[in-house]
PDB file of N, CA and C in Angstrom:
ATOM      1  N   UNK A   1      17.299 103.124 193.668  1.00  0.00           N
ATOM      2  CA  UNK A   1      17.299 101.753 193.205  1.00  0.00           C
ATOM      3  C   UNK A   1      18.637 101.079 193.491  1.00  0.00           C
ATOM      4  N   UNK A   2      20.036 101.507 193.684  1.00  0.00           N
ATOM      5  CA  UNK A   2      20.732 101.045 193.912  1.00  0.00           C
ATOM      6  C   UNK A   2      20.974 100.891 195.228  1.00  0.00           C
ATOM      7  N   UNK A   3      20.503 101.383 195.976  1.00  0.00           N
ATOM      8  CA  UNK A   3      20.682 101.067 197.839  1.00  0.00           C
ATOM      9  C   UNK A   3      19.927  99.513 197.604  1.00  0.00           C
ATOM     10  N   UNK A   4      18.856  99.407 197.014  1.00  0.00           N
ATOM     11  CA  UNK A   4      17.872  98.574 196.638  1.00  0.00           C
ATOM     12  C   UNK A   4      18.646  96.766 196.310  1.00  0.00           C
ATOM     13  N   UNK A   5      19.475  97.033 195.578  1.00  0.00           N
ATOM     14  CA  UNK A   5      20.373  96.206 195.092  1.00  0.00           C
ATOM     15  C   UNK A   5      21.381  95.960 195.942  1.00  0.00           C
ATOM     16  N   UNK A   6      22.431  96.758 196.008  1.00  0.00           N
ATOM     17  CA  UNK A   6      23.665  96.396 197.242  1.00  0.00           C
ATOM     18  C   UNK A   6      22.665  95.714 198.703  1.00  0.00           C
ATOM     19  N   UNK A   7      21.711  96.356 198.927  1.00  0.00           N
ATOM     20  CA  UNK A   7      21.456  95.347 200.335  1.00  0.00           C
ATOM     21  C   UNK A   7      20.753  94.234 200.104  1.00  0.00           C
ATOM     22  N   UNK A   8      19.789  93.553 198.324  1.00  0.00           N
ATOM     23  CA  UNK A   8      19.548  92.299 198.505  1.00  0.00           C
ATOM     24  C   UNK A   8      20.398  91.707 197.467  1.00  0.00           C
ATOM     25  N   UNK A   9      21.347  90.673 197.822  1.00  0.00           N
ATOM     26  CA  UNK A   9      22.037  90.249 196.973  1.00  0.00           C
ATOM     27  C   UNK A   9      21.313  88.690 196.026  1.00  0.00           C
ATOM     28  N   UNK A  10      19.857  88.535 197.032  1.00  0.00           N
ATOM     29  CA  UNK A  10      19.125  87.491 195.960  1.00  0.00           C
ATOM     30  C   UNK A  10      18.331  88.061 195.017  1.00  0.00           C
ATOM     31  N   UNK A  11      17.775  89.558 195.561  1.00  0.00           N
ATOM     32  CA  UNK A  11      17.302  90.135 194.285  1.00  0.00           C
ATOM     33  C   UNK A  11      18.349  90.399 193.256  1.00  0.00           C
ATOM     34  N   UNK A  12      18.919  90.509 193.264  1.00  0.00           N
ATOM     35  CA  UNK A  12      19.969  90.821 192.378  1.00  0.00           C
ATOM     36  C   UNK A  12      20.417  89.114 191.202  1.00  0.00           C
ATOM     37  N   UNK A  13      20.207  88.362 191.735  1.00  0.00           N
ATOM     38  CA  UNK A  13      20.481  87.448 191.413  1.00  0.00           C
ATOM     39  C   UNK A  13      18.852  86.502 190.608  1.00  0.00           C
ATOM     40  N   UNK A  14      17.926  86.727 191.586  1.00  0.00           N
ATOM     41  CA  UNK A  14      16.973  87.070 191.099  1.00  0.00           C
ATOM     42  C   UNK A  14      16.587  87.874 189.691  1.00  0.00           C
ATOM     43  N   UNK A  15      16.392  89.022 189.580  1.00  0.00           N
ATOM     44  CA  UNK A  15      16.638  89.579 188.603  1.00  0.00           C
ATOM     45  C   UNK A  15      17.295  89.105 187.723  1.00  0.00           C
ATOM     46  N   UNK A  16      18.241  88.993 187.512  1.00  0.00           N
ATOM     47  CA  UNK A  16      19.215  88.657 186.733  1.00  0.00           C
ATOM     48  C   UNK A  16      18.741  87.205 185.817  1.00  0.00           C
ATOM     49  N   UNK A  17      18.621  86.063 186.590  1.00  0.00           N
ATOM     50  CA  UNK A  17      17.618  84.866 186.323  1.00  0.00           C
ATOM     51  C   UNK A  17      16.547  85.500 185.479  1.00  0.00           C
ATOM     52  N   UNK A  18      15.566  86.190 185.946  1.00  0.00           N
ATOM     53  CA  UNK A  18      14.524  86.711 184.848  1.00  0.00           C
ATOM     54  C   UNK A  18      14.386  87.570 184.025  1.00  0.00           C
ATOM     55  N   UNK A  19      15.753  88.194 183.911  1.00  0.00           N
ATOM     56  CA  UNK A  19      16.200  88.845 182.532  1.00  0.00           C
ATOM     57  C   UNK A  19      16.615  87.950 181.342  1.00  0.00           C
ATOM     58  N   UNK A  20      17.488  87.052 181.869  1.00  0.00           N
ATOM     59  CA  UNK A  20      18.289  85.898 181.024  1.00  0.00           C
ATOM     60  C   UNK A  20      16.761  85.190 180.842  1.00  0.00           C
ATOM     61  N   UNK A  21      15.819  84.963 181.300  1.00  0.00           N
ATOM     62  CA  UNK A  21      15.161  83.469 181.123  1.00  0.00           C
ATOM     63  C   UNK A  21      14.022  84.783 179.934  1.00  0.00           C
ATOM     64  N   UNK A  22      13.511  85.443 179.984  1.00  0.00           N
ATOM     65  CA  UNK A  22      12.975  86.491 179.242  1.00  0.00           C
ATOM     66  C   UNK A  22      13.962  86.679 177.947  1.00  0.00           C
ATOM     67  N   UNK A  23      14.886  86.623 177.795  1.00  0.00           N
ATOM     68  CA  UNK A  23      15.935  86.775 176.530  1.00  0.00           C
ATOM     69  C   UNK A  23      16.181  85.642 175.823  1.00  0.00           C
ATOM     70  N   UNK A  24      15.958  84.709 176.613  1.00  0.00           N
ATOM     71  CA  UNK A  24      16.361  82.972 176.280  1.00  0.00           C
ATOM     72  C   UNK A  24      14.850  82.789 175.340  1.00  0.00           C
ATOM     73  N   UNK A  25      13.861  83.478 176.015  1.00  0.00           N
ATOM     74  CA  UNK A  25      12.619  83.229 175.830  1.00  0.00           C
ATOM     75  C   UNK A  25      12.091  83.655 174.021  1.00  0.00           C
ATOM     76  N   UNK A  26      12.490  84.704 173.881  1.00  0.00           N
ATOM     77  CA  UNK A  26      12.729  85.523 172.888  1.00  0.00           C
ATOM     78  C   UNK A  26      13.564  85.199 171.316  1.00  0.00           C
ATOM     79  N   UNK A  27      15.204  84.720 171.846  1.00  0.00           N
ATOM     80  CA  UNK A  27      16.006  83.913 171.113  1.00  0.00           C
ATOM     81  C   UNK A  27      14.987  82.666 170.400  1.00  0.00           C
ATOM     82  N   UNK A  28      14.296  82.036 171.442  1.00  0.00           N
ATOM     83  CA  UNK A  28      13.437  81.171 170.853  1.00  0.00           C
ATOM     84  C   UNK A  28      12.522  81.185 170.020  1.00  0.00           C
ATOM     85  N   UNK A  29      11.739  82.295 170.117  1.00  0.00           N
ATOM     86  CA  UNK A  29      10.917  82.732 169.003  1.00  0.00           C
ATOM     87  C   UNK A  29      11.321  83.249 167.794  1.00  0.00           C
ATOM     88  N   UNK A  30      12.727  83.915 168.045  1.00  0.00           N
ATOM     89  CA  UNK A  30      12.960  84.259 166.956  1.00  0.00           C
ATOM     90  C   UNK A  30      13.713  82.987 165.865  1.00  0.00           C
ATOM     91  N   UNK A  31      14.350  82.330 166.674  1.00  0.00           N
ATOM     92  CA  UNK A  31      14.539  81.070 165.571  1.00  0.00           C
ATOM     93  C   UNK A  31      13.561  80.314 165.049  1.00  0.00           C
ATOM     94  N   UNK A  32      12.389  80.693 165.727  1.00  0.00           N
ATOM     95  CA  UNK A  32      11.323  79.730 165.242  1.00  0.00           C
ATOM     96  C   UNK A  32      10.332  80.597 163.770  1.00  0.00           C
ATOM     97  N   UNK A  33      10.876  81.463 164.428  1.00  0.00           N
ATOM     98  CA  UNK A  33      10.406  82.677 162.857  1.00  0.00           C
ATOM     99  C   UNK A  33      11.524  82.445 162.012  1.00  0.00           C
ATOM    100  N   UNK A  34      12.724  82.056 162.194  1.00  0.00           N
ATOM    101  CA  UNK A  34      13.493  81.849 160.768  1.00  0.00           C
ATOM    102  C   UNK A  34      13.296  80.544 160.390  1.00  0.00           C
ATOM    103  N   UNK A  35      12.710  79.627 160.610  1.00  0.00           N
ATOM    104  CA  UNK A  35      12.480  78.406 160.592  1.00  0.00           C
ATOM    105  C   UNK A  35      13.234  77.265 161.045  1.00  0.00           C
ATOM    106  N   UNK A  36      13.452  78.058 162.227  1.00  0.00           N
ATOM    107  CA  UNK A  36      14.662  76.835 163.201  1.00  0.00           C
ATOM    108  C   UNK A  36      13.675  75.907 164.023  1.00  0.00           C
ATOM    109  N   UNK A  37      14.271  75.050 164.876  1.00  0.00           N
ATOM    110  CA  UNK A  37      13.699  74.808 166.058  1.00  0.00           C
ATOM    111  C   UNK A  37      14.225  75.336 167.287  1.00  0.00           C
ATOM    112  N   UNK A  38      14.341  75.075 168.158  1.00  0.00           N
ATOM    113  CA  UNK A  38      14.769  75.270 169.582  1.00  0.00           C
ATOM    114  C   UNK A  38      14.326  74.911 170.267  1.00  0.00           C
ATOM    115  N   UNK A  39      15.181  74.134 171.668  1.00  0.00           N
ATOM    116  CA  UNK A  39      14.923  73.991 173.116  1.00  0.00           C
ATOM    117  C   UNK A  39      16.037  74.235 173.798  1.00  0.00           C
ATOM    118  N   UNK A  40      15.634  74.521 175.064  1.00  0.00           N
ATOM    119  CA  UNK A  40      16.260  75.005 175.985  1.00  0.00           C
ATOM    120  C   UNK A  40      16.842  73.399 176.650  1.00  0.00           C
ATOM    121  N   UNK A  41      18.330  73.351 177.086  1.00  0.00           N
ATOM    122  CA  UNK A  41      19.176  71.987 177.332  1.00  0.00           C
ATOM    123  C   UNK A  41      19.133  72.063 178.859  1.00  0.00           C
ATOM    124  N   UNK A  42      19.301  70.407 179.444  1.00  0.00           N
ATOM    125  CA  UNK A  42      19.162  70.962 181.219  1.00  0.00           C
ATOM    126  C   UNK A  42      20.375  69.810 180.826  1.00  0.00           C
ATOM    127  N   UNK A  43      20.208  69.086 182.351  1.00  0.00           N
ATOM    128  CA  UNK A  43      21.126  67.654 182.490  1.00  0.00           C
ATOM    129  C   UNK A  43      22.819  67.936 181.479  1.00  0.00           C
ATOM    130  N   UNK A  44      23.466  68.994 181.811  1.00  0.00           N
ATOM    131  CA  UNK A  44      24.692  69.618 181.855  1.00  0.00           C
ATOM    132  C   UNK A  44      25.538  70.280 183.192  1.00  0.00           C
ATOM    133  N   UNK A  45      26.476  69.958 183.092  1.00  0.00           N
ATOM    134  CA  UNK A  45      27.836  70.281 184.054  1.00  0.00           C
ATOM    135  C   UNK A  45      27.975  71.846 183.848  1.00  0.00           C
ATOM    136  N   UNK A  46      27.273  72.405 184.784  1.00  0.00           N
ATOM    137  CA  UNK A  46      27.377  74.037 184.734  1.00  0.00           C
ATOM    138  C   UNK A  46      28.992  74.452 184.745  1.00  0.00           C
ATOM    139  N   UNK A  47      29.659  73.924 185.654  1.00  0.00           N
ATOM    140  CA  UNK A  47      30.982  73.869 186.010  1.00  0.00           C
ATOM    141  C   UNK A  47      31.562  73.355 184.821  1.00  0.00           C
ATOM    142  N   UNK A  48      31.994  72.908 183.945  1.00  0.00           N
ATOM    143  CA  UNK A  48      32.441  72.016 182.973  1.00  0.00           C
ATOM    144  C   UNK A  48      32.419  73.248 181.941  1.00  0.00           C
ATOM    145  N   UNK A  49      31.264  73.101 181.583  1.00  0.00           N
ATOM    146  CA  UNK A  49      30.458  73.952 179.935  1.00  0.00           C
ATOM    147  C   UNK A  49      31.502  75.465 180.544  1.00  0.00           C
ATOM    148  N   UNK A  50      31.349  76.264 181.919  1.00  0.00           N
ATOM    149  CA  UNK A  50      32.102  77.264 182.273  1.00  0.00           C
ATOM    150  C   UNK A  50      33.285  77.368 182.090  1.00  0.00           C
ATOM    151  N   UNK A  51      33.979  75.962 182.215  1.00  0.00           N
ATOM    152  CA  UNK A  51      35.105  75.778 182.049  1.00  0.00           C
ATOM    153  C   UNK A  51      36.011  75.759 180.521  1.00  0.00           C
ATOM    154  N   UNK A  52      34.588  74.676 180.068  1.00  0.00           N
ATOM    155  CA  UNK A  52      35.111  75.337 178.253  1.00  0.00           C
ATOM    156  C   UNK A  52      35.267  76.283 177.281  1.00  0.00           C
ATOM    157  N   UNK A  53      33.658  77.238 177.947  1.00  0.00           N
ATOM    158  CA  UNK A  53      33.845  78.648 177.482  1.00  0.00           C
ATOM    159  C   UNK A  53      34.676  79.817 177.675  1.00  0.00           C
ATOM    160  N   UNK A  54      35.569  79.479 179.042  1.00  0.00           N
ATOM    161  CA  UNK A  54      36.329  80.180 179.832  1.00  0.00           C
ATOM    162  C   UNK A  54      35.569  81.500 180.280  1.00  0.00           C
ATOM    163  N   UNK A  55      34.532  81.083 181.562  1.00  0.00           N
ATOM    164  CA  UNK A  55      33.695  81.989 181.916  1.00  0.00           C
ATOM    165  C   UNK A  55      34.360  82.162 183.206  1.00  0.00           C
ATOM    166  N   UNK A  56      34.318  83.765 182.656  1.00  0.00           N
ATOM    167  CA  UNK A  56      34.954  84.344 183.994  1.00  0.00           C
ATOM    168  C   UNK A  56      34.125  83.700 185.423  1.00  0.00           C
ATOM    169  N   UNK A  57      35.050  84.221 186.612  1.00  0.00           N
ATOM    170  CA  UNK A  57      34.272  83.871 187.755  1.00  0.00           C
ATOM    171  C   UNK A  57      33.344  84.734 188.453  1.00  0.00           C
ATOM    172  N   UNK A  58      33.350  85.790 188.081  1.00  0.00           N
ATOM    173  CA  UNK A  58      32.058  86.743 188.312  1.00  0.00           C
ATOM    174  C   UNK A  58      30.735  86.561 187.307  1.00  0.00           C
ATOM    175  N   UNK A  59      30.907  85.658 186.915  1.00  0.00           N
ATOM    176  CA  UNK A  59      29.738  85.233 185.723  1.00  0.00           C
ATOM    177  C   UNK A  59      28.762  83.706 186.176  1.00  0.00           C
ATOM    178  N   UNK A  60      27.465  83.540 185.824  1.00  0.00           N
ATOM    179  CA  UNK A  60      27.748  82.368 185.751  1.00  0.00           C
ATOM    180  C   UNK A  60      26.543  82.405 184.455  1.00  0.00           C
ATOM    181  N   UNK A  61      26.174  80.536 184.061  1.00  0.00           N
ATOM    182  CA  UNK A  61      25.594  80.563 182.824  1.00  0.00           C
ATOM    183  C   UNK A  61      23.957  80.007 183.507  1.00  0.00           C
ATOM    184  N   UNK A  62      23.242  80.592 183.166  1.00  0.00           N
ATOM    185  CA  UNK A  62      22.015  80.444 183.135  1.00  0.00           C
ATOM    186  C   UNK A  62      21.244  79.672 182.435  1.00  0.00           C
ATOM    187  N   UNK A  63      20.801  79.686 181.235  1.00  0.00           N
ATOM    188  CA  UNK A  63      20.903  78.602 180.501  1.00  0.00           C
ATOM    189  C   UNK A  63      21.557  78.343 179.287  1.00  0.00           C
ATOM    190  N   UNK A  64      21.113  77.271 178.431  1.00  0.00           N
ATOM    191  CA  UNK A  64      21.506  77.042 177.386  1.00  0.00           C
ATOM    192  C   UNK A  64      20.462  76.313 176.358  1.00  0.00           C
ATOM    193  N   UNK A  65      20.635  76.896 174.959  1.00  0.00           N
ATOM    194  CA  UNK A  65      19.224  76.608 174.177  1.00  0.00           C
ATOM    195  C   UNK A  65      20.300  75.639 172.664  1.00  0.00           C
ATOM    196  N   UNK A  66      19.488  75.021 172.247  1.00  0.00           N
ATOM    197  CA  UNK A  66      20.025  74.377 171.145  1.00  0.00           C
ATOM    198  C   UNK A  66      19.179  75.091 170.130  1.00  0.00           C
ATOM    199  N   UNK A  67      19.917  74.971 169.092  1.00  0.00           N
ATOM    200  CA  UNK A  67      18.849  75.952 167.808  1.00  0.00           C
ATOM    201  C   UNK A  67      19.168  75.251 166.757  1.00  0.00           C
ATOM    202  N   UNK A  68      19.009  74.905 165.966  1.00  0.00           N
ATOM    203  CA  UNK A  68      18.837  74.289 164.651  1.00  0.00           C
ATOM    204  C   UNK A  68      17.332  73.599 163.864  1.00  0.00           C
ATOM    205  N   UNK A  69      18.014  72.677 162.777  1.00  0.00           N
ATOM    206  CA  UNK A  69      17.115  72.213 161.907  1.00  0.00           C
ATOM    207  C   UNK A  69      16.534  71.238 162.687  1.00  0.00           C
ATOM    208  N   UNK A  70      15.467  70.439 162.571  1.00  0.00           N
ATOM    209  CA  UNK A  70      14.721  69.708 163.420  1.00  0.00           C
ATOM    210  C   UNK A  70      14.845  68.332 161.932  1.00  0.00           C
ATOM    211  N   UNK A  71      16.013  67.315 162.989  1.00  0.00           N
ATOM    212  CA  UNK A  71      15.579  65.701 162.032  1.00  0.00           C
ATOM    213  C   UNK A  71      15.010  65.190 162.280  1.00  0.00           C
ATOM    214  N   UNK A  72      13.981  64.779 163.478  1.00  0.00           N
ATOM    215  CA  UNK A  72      12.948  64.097 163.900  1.00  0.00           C
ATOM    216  C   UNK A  72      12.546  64.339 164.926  1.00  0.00           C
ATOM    217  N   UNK A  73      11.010  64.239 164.611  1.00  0.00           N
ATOM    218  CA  UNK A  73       9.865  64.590 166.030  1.00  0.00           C
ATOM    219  C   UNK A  73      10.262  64.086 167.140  1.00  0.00           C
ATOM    220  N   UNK A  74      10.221  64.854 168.371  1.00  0.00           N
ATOM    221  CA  UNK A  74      10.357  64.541 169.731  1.00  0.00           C
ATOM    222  C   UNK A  74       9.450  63.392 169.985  1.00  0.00           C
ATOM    223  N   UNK A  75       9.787  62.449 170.719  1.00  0.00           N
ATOM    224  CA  UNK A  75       8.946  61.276 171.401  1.00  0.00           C
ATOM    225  C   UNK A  75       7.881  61.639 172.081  1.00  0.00           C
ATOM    226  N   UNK A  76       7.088  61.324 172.477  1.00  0.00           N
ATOM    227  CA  UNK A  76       5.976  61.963 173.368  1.00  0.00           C
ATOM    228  C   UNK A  76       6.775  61.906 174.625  1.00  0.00           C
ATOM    229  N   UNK A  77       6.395  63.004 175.627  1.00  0.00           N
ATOM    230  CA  UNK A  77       5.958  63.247 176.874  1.00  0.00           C
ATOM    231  C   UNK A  77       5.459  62.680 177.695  1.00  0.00           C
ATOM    232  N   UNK A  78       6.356  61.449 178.711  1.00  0.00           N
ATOM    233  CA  UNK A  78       5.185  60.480 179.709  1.00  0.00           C
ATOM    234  C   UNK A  78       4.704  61.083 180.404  1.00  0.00           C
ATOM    235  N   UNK A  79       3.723  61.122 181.198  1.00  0.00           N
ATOM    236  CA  UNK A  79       3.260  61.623 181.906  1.00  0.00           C
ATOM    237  C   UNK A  79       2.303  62.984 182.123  1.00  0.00           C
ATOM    238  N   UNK A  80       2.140  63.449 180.611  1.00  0.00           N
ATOM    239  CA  UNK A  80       1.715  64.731 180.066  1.00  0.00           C
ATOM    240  C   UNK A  80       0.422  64.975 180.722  1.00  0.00           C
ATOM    241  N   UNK A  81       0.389  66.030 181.872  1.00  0.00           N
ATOM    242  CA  UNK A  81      -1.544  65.880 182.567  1.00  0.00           C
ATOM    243  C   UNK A  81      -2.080  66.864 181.277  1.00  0.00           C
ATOM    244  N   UNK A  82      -3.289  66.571 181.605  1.00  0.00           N
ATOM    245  CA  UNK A  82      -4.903  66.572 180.988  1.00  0.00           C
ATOM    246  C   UNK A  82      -5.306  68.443 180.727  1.00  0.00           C
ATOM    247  N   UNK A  83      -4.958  69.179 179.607  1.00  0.00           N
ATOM    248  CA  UNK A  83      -5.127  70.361 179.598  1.00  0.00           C
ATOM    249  C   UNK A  83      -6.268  71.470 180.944  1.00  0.00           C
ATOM    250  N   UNK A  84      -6.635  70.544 180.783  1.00  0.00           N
ATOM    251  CA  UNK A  84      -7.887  70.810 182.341  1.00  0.00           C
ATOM    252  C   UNK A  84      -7.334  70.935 183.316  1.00  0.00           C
ATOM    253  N   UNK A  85      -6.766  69.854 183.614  1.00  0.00           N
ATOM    254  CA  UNK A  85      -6.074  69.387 185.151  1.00  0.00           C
ATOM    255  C   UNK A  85      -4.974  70.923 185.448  1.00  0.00           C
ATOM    256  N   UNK A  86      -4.511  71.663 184.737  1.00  0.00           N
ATOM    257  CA  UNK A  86      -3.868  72.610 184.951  1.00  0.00           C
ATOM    258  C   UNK A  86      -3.979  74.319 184.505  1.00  0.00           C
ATOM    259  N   UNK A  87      -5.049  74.098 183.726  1.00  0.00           N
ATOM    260  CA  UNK A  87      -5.796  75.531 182.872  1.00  0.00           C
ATOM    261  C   UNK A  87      -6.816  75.978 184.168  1.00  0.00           C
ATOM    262  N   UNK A  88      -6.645  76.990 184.618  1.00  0.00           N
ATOM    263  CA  UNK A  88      -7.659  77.915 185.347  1.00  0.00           C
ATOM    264  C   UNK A  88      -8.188  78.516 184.824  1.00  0.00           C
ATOM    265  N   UNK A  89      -9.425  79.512 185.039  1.00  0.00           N
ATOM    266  CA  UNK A  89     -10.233  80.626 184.536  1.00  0.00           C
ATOM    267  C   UNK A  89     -10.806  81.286 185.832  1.00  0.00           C
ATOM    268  N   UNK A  90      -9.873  82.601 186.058  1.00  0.00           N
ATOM    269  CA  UNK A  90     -10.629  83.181 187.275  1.00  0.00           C
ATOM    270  C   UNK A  90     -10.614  82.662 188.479  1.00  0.00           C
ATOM    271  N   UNK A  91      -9.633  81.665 188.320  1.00  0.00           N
ATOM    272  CA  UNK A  91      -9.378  81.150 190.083  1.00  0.00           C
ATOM    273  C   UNK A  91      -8.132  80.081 189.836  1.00  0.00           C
ATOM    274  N   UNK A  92      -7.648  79.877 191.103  1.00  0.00           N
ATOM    275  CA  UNK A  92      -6.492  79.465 191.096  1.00  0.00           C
ATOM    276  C   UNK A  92      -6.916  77.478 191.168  1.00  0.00           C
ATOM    277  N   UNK A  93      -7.801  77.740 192.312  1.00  0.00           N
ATOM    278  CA  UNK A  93      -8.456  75.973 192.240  1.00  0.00           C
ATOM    279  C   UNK A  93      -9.731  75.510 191.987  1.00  0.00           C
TER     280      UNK A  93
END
């Protein structure tokens, strides 16, 4: 497994992405069992936020989740398609 790794350096990176997004995934549920909320934050300065945390340079940050008390319902979703329009059963189209 490690010849495996040293020669793809996107699997590796790869991987890595779907370990973190599987853990991120998890964190979430579990705040939602203590009676938190959570979402996961986009539209941030990867470079910046690295910079504040003082993340090394062999690192980088994958994502980032907000967790707390919930003061008011999210706005709706424009554009939200039609549970149909994207639910399969046994086939892809």
């Amino acid at each position: 497994m490690e010849i495996y790794y040293q020669n793809n350096p996107l699997y590796i990176c790869y991987d890595a992405m779907k370990s973190c997004a599987l853990a991120a995934q998890n964190l979430m549920l579990a705040a939602t069992e203590m009676g938190y909320d959570s979402t996961p934050m986009g539209d941030y300065s990867h470079s910046q936020l690295a910079e504040i945390v003082r993340l090394p340079d062999n690192h980088i940050i994958t994502m980032c989740i907000a967790i707390g008390e919930k003061v008011k319902s999210a706005p709706p979703r424009p554009g939200e398609m039609d549970y149909n329009d994207v639910i399969y059963y046994n086939r892809f189209t």
